[in-house]
C-alpha atoms as a PDB file:
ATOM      1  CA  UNK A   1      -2.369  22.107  -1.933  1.00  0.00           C
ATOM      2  CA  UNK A   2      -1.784  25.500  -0.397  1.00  0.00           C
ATOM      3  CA  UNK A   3       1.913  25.857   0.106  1.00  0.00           C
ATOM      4  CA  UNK A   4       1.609  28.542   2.337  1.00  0.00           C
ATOM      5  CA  UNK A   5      -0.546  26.264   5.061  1.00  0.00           C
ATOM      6  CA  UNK A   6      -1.298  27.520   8.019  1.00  0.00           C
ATOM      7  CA  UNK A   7       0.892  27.094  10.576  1.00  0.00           C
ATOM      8  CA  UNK A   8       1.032  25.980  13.648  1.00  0.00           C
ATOM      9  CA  UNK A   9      -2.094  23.941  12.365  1.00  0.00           C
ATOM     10  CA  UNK A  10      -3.143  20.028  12.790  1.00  0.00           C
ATOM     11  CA  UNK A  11      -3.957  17.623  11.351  1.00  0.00           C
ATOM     12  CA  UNK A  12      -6.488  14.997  13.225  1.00  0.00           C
ATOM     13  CA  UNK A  13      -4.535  12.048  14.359  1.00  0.00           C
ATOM     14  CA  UNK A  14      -5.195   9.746  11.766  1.00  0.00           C
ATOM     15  CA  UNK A  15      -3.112   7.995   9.159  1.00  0.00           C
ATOM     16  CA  UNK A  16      -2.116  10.460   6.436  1.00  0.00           C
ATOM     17  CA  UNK A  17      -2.057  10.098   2.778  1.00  0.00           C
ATOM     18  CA  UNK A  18      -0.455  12.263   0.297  1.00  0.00           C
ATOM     19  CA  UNK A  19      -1.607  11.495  -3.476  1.00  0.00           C
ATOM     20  CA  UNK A  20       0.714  12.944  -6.055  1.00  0.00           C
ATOM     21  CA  UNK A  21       0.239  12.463  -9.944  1.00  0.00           C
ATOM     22  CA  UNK A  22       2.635  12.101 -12.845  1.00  0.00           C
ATOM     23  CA  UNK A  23       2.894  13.976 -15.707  1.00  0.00           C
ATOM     24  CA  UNK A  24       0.066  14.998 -18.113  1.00  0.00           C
ATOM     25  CA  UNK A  25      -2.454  14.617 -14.930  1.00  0.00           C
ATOM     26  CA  UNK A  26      -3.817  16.464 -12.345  1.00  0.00           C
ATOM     27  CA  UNK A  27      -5.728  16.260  -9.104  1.00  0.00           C
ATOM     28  CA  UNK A  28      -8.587  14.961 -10.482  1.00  0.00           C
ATOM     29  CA  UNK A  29      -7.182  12.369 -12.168  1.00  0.00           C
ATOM     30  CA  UNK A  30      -9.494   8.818 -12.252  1.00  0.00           C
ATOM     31  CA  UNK A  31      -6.903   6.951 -10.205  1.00  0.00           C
ATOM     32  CA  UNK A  32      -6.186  10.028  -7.411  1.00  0.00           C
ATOM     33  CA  UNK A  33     -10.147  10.169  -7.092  1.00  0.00           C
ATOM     34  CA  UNK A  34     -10.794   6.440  -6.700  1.00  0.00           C
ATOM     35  CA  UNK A  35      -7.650   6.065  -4.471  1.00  0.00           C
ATOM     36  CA  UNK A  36      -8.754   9.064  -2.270  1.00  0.00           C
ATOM     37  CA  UNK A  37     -12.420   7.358  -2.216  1.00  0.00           C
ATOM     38  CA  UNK A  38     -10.925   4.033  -1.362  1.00  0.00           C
ATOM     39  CA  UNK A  39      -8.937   5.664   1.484  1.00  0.00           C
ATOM     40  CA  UNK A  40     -11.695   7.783   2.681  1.00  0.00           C
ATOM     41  CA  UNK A  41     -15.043   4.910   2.870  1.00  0.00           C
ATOM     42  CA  UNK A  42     -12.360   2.386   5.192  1.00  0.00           C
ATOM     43  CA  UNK A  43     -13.648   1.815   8.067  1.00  0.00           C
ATOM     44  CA  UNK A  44     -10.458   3.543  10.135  1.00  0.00           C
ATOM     45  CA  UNK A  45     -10.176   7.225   9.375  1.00  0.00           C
ATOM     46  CA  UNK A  46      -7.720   8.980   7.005  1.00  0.00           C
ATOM     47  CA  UNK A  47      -6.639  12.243   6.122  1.00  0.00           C
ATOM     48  CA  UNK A  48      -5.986  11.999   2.126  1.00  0.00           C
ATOM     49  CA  UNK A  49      -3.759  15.438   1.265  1.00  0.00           C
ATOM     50  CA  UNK A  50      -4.440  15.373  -3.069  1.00  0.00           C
ATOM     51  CA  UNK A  51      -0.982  16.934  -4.329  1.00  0.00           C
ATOM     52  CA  UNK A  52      -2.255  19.176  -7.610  1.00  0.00           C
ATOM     53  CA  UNK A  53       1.018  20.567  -9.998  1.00  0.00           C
ATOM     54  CA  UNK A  54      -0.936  20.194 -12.824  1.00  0.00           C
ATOM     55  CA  UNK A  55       0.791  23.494 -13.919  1.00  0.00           C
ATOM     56  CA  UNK A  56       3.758  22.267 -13.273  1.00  0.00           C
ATOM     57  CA  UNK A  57       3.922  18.616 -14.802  1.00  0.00           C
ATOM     58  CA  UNK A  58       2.177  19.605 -18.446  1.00  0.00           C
ATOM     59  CA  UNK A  59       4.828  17.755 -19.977  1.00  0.00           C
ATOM     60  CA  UNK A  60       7.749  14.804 -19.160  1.00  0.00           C
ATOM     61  CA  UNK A  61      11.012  17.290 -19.155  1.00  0.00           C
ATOM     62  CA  UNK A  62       9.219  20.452 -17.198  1.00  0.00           C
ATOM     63  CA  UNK A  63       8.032  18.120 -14.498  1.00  0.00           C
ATOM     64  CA  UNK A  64      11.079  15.823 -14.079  1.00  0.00           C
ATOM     65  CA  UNK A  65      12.515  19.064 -13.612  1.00  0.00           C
ATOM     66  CA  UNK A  66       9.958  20.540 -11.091  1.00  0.00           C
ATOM     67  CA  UNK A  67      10.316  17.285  -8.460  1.00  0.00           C
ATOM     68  CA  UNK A  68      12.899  18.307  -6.262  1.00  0.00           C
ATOM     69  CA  UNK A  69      11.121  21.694  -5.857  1.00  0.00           C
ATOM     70  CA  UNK A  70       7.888  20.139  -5.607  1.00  0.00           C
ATOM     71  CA  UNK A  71       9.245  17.646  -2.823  1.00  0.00           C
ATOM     72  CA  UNK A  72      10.663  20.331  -0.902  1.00  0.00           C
ATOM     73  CA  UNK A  73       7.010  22.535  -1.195  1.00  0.00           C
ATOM     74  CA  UNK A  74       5.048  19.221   0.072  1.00  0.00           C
ATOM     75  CA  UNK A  75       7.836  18.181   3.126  1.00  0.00           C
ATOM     76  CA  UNK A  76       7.631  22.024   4.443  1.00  0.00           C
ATOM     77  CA  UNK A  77       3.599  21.608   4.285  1.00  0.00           C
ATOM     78  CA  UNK A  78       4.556  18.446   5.995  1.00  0.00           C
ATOM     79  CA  UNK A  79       6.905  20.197   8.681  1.00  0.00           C
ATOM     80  CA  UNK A  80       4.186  23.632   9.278  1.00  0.00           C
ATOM     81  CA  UNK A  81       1.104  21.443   9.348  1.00  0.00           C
ATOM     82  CA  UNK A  82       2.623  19.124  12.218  1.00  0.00           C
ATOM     83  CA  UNK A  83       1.686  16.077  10.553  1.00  0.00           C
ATOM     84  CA  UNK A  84       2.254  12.652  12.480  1.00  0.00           C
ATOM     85  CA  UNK A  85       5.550  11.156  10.756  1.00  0.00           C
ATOM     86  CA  UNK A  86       5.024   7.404  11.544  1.00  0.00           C
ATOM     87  CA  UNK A  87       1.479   7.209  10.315  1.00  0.00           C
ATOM     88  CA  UNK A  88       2.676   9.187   6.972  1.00  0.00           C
ATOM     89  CA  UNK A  89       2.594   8.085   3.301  1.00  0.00           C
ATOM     90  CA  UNK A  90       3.594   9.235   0.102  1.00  0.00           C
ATOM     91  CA  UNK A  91       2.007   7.835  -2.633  1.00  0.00           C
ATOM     92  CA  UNK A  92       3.615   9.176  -5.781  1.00  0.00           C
ATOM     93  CA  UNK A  93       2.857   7.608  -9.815  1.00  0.00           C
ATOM     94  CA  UNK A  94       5.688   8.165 -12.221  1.00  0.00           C
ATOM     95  CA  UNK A  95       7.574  11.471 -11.792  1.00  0.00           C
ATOM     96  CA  UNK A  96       5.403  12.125  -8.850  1.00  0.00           C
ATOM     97  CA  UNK A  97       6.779   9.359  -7.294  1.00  0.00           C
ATOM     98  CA  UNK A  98      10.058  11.119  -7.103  1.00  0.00           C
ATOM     99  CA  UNK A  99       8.534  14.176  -5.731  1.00  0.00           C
ATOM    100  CA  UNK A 100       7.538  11.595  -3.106  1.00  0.00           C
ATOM    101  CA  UNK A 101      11.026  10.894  -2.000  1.00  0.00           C
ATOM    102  CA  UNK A 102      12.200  14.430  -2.367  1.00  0.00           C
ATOM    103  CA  UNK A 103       9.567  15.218   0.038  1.00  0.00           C
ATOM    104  CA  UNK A 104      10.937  12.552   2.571  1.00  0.00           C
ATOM    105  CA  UNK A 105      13.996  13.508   2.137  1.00  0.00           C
ATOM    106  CA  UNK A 106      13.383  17.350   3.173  1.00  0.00           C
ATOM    107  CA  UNK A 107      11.747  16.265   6.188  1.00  0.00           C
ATOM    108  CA  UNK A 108      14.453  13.919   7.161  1.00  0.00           C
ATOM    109  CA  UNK A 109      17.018  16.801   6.298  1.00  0.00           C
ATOM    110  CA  UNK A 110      15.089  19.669   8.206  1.00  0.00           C
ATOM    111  CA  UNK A 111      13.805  17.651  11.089  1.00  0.00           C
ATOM    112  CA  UNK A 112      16.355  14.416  11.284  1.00  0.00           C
ATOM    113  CA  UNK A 113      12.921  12.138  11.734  1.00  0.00           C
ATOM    114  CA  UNK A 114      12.080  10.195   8.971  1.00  0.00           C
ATOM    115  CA  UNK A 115       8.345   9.962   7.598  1.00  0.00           C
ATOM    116  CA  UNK A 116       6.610   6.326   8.163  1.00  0.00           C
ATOM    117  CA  UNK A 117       6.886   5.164   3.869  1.00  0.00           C
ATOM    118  CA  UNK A 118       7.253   6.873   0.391  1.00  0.00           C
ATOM    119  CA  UNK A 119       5.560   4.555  -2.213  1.00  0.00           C
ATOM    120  CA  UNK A 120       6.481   4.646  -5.806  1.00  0.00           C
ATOM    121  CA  UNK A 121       4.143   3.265  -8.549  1.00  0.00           C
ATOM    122  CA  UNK A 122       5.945   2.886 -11.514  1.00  0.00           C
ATOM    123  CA  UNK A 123       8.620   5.259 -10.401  1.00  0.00           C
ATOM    124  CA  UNK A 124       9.864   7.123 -13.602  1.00  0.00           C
ATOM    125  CA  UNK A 125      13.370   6.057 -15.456  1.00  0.00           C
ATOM    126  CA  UNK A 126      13.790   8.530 -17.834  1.00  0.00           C
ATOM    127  CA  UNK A 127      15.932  11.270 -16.689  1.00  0.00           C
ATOM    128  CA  UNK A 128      17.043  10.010 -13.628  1.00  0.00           C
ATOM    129  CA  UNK A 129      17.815   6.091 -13.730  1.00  0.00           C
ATOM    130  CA  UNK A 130      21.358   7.096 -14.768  1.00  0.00           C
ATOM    131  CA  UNK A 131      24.637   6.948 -12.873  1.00  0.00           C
ATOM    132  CA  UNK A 132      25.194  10.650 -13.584  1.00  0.00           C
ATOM    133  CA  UNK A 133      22.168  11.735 -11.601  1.00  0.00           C
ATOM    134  CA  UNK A 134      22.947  11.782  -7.813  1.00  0.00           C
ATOM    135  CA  UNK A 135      21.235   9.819  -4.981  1.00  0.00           C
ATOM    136  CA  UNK A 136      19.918  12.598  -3.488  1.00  0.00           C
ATOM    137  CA  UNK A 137      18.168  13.848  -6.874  1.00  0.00           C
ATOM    138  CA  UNK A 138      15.752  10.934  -7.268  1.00  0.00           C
ATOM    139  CA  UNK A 139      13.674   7.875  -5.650  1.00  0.00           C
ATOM    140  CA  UNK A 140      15.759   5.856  -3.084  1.00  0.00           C
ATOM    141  CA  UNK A 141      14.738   3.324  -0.033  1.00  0.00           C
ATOM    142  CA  UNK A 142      16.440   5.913   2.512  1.00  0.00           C
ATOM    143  CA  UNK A 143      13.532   8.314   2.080  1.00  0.00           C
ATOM    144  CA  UNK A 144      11.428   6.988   4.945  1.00  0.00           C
ATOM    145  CA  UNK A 145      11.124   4.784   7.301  1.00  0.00           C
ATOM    146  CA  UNK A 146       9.359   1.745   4.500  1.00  0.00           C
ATOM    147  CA  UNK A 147       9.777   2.474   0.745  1.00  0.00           C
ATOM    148  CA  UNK A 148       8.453   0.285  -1.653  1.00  0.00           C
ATOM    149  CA  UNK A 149       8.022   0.746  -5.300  1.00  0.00           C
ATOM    150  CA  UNK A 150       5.951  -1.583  -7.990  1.00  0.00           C
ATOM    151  CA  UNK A 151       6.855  -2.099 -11.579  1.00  0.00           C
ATOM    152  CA  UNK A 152       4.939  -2.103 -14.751  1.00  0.00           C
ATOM    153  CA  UNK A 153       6.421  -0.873 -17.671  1.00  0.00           C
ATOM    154  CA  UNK A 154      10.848  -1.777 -16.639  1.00  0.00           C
ATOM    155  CA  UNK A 155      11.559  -0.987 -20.887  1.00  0.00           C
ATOM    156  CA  UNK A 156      10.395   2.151 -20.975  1.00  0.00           C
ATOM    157  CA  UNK A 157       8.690   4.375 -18.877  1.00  0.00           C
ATOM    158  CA  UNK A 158       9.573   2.601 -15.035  1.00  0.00           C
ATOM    159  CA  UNK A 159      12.511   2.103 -13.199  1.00  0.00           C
ATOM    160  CA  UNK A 160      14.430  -1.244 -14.004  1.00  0.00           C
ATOM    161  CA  UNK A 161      16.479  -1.953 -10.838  1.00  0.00           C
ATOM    162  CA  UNK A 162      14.490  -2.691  -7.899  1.00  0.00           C
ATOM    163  CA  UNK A 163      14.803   0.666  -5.406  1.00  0.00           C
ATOM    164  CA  UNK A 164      12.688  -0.130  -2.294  1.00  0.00           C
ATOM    165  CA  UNK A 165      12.709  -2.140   0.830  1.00  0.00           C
ATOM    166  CA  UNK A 166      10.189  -3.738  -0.776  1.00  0.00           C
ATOM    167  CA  UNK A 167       9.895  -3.832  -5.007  1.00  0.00           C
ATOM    168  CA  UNK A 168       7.097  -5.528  -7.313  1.00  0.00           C
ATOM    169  CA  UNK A 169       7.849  -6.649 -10.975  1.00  0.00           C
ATOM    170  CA  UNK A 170       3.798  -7.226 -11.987  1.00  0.00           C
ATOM    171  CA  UNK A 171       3.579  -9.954 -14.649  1.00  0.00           C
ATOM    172  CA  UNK A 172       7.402  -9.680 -14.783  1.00  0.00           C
ATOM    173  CA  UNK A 173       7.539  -5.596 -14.875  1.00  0.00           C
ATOM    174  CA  UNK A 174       6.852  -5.016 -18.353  1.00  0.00           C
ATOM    175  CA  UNK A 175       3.682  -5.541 -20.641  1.00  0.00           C
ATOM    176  CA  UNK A 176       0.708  -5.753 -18.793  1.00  0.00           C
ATOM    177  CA  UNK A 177      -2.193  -8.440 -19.859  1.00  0.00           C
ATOM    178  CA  UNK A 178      -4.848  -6.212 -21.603  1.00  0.00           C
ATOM    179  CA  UNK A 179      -2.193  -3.473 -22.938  1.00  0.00           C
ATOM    180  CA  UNK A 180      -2.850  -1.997 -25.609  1.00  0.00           C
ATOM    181  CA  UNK A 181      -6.559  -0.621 -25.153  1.00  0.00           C
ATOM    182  CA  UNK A 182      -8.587   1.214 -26.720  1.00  0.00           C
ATOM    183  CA  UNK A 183      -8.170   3.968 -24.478  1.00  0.00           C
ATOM    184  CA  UNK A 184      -4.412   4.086 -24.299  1.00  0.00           C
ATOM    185  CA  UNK A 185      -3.448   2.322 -27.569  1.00  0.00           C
ATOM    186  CA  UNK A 186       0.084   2.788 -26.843  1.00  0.00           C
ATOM    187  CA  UNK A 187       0.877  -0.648 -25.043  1.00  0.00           C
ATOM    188  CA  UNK A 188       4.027   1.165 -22.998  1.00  0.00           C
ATOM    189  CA  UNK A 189       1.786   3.780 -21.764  1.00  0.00           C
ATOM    190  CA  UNK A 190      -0.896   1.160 -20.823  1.00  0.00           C
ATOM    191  CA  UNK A 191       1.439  -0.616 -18.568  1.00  0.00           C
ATOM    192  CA  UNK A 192       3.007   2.602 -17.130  1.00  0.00           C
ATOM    193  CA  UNK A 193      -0.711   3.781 -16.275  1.00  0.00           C
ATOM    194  CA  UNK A 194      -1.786   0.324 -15.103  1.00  0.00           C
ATOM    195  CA  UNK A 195      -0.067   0.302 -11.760  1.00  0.00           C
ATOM    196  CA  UNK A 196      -2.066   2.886 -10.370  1.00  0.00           C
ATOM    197  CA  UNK A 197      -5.515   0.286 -10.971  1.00  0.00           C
ATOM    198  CA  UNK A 198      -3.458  -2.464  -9.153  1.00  0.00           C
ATOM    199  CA  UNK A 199      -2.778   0.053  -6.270  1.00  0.00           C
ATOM    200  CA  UNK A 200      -6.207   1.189  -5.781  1.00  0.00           C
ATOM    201  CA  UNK A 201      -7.335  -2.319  -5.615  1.00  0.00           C
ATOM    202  CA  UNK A 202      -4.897  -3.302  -2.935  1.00  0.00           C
ATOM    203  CA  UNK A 203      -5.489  -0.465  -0.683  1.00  0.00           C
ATOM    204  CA  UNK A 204      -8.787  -2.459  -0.025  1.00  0.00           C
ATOM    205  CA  UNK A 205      -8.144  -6.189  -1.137  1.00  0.00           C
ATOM    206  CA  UNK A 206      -5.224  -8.392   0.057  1.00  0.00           C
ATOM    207  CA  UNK A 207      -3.793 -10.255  -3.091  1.00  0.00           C
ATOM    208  CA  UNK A 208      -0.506 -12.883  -2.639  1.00  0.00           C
ATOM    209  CA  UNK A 209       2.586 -12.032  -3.956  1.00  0.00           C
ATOM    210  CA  UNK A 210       5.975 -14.215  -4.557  1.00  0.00           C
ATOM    211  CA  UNK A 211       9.464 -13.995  -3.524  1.00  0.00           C
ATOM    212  CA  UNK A 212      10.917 -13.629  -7.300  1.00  0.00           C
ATOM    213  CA  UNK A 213      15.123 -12.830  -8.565  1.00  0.00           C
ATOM    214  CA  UNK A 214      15.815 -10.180 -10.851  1.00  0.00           C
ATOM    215  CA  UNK A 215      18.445 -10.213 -13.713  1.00  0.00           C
ATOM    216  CA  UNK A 216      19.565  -8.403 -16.469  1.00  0.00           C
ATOM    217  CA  UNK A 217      20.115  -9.758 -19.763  1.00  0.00           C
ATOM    218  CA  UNK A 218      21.216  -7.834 -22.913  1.00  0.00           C
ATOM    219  CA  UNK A 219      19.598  -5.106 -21.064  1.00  0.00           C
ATOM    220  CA  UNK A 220      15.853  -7.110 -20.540  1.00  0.00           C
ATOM    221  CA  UNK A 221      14.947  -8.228 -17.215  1.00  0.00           C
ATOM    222  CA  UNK A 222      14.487 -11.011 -16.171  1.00  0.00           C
ATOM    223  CA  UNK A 223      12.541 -12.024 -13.323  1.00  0.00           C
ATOM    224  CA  UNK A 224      11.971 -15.630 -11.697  1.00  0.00           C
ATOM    225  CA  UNK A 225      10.019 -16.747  -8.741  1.00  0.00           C
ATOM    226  CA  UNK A 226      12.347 -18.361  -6.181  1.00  0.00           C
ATOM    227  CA  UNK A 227      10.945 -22.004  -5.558  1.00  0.00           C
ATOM    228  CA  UNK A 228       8.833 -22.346  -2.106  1.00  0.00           C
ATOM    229  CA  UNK A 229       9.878 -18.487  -1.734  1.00  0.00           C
ATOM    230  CA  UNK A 230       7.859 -16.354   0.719  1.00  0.00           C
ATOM    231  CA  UNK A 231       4.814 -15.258  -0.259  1.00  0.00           C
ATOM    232  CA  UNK A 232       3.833 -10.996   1.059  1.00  0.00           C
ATOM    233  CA  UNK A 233       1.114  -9.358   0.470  1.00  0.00           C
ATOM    234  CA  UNK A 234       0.728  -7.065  -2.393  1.00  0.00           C
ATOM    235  CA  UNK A 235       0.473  -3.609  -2.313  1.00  0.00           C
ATOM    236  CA  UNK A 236      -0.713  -0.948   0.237  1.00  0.00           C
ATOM    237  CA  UNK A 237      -1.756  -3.542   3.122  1.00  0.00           C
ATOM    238  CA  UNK A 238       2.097  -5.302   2.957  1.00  0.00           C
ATOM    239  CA  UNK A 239       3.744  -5.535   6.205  1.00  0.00           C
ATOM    240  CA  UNK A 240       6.311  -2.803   6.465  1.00  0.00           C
ATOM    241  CA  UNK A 241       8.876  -5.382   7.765  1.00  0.00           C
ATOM    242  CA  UNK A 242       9.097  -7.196   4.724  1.00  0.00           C
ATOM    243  CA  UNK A 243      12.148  -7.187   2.559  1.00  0.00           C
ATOM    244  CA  UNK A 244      12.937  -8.049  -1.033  1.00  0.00           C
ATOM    245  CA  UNK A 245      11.874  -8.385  -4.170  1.00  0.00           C
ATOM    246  CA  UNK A 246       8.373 -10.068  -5.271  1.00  0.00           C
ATOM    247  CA  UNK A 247       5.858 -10.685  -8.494  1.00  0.00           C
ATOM    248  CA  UNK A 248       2.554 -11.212  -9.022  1.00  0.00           C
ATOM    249  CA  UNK A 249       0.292 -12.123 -11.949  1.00  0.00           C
ATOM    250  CA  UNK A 250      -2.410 -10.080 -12.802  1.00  0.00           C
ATOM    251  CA  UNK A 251      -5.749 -10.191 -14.828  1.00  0.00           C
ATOM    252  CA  UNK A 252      -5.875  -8.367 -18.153  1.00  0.00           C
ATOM    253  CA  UNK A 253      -9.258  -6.645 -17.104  1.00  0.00           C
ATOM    254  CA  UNK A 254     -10.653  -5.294 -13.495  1.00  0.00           C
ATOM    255  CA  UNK A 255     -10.935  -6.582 -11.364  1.00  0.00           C
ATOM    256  CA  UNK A 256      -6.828  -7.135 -12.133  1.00  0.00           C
ATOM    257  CA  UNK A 257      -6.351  -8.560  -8.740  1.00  0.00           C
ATOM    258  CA  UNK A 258      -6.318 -12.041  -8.125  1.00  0.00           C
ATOM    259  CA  UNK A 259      -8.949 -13.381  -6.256  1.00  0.00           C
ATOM    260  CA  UNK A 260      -7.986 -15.840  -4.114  1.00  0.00           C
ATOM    261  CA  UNK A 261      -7.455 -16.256  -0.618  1.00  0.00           C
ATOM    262  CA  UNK A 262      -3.765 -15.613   1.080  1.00  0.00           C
ATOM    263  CA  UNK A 263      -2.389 -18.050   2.819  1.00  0.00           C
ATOM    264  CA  UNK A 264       0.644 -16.619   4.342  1.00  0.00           C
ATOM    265  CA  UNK A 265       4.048 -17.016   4.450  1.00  0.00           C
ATOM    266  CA  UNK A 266       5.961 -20.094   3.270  1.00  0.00           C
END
């Protein structure tokens, strides 16, 4: 991303997706390239902005320090590039994810308009799920107009507390079928990582999710599907009006999706 985009310039009138990684990645990441890919074969038009600060997130404390600058870098590219608000995402994994919201949040501060939804998968805990770190220095549900957030790893690496219109717990929010791999042998890690497979596979698939409660015991939480709860779609193709919290069960290899057909609401 060139910070210093040209201004005055426009996008085309398309939806708009922003892509930003989490620590230890970059732009080329596998799940940034097969999200972009996903975004760019639909049959609608997109405009997918990849958010590289590679340089900038080589490890957890430098780039949980770097979001709030990084936000403010993307919302101004945001703000000179005219981009359509309402048709605008954020996508952000991890720390990105909070870059994400700092980004809505500059836009909403500079222009007073809000940008159309912020997405957090697996928003980072460490560092700022902690009632000494203010609101406005970390991932909230006032940063646009939809935020929703999905949870895979609530022990370690993700937030616990649900912090979206609209929050996930996948296979409860903690260890994720499969986890450990051989890849990522660490089974926290595994989970943190996994959420950005289940997003990808949303953005083009549309996989049932459950109205579920979620507790805290002893510091573990606890999650429990409500009883002839409503049922939402899962992921990028949700409806931006839904509210609440939700879980889903998930395979332990790709395709991690369920595959069966939505029925709607209950």
């Amino acid at each position: 991303m060139n910070k210093n985009g040209p201004k005055g310039s426009h996008f085309d009138i398309y939806p708009t997706k922003f892509l930003i990684h989490g620590y230890g990645q970059n732009g080329q990441s596998y799940w940034v390239l097969t999200a972009r890919n996903a975004y760019l074969n639909k049959i609608e038009p997109h405009n997918v902005v990849i958010v590289d600060w590679a340089k900038g997130a080589t490890n957890y404390e430098t780039a949980a320090a770097n979001t709030k600058k990084l936000g403010e870098l993307i919302g101004q590219y945001i703000i000179d590039n005219e981009i359509e608000l309402e048709d605008l995402q954020l996508i952000g994994f991890g720390v990105g994810a909070h870059a994400a919201g700092q980004a809505g949040k500059y836009v909403a501060n500079v222009t007073g308009q809000y940008v159309g939804r912020v997405t957090g998968l697996d928003v980072a805990s460490p560092k700022f799920e902690l009632d000494s770190v203010p609101p406005e220095s970390k991932f909230q549900k006032t940063d646009a107009i939809f935020v929703d957030a999905i949870h895979t790893n609530v022990q370690k690496w993700g937030y616990k507390v649900p912090i979206g219109h609209v929050d996930w717990y996948v296979n409860g929010g903690d260890v994720q079928p499969g986890c450990p791999t051989l890849d990522v042998p660490d089974t926290d890690v595994c989970s943190h990582l996994r959420v950005n497979d289940l997003y990808v596979e949303s953005i083009n698939y549309q996989a049932p999710s459950y109205e579920c409660t979620v507790t805290f015991e002893n510091g573990q939480s606890v999650v429990t599907k409500v009883p002839f709860g409503r049922q939402v779609v899962f992921g990028q193709k949700v409806n931006e009006y839904e509210r609440g919290n939700y879980t889903i069960n998930t395979n332990s290899v790709p395709k991690y999706l369920p595959r069966f057909k939505f029925i709607g609401l209950k």
